[in-house]
C-alpha atoms as a PDB file:
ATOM      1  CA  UNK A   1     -91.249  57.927   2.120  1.00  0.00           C
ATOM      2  CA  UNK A   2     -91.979  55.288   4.999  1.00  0.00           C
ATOM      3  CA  UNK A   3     -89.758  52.582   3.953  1.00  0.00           C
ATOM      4  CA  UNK A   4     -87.074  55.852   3.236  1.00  0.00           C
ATOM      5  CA  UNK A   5     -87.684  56.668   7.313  1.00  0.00           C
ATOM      6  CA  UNK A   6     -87.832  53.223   8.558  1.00  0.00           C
ATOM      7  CA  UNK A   7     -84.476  52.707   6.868  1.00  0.00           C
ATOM      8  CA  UNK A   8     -82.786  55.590   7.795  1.00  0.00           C
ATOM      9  CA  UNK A   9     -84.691  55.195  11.498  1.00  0.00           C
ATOM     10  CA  UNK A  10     -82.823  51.756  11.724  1.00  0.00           C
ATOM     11  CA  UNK A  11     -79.304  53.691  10.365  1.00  0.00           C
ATOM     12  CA  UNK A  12     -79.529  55.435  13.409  1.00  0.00           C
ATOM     13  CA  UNK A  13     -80.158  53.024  15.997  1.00  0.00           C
ATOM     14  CA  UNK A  14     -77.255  51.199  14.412  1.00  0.00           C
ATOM     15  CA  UNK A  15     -75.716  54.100  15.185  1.00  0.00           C
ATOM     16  CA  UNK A  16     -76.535  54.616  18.657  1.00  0.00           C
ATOM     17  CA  UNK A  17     -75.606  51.407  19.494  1.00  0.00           C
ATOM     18  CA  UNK A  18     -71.951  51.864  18.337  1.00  0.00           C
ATOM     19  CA  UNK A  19     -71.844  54.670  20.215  1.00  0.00           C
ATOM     20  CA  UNK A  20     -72.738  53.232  23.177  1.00  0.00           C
ATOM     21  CA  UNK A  21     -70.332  50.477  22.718  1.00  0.00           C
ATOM     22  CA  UNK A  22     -67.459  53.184  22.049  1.00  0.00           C
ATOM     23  CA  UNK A  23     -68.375  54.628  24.900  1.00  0.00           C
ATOM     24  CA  UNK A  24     -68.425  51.420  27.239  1.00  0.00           C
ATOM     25  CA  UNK A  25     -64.802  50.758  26.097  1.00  0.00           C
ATOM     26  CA  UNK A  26     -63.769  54.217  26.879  1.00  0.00           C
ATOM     27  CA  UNK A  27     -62.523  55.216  23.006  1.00  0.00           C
ATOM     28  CA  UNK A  28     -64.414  58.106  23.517  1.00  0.00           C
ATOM     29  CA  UNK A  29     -64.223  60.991  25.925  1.00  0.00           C
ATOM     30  CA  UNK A  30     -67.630  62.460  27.815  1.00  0.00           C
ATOM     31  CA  UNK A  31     -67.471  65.889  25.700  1.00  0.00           C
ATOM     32  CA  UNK A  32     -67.281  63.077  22.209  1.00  0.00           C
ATOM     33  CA  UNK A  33     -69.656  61.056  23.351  1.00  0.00           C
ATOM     34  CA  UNK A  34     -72.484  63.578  23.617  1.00  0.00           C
ATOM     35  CA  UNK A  35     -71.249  65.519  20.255  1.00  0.00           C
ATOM     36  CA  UNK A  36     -71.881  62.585  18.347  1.00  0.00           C
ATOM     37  CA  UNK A  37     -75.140  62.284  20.489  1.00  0.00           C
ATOM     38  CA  UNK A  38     -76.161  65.272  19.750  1.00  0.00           C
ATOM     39  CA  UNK A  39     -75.778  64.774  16.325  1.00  0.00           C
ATOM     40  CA  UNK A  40     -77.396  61.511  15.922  1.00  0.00           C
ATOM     41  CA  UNK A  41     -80.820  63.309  17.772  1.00  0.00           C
ATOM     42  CA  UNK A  42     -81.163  65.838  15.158  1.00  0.00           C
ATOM     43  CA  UNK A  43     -80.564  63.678  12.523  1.00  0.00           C
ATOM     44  CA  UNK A  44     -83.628  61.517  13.947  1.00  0.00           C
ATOM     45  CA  UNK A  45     -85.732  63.949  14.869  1.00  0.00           C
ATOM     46  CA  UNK A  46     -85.238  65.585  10.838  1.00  0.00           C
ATOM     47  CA  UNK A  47     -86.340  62.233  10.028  1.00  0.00           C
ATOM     48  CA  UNK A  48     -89.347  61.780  12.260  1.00  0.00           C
ATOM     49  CA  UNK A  49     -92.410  62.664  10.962  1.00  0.00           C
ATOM     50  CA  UNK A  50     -93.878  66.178  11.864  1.00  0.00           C
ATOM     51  CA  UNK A  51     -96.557  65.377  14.254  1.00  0.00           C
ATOM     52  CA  UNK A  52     -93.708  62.817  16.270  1.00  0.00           C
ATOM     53  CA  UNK A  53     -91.325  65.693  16.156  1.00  0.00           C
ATOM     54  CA  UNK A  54     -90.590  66.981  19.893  1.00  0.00           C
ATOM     55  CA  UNK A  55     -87.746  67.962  22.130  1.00  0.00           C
ATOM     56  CA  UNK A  56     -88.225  67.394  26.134  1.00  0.00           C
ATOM     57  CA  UNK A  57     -85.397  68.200  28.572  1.00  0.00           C
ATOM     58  CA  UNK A  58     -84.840  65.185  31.482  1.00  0.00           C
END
């Protein structure tokens, strides 16, 4: 299962860096940008073991 997480934990950075570039060159709108942000947290935090598993508001 760690190599499984690690792998899918580097997916999603991959991910969040595309995102940021998409939304550095504007291709994507505020409300777009923080869907897809949304998205990509849960999909981490599903992946994160239990004990790392947390949600904190900034």
């Amino acid at each position: 299962m760690d190599t499984y997480r690690r792998l899918v934990l580097l997916f999603i950075a991959g991910q969040r860096t595309e995102l940021e570039n998409l939304r550095a060159s504007y291709e994507l709108n505020v409300d777009e940008y923080n869907l897809l942000l949304e998205e990509i947290d849960w999909r981490e935090l599903s992946i994160l073991p239990e004990d790392d598993r947390r949600i904190e508001e900034i």
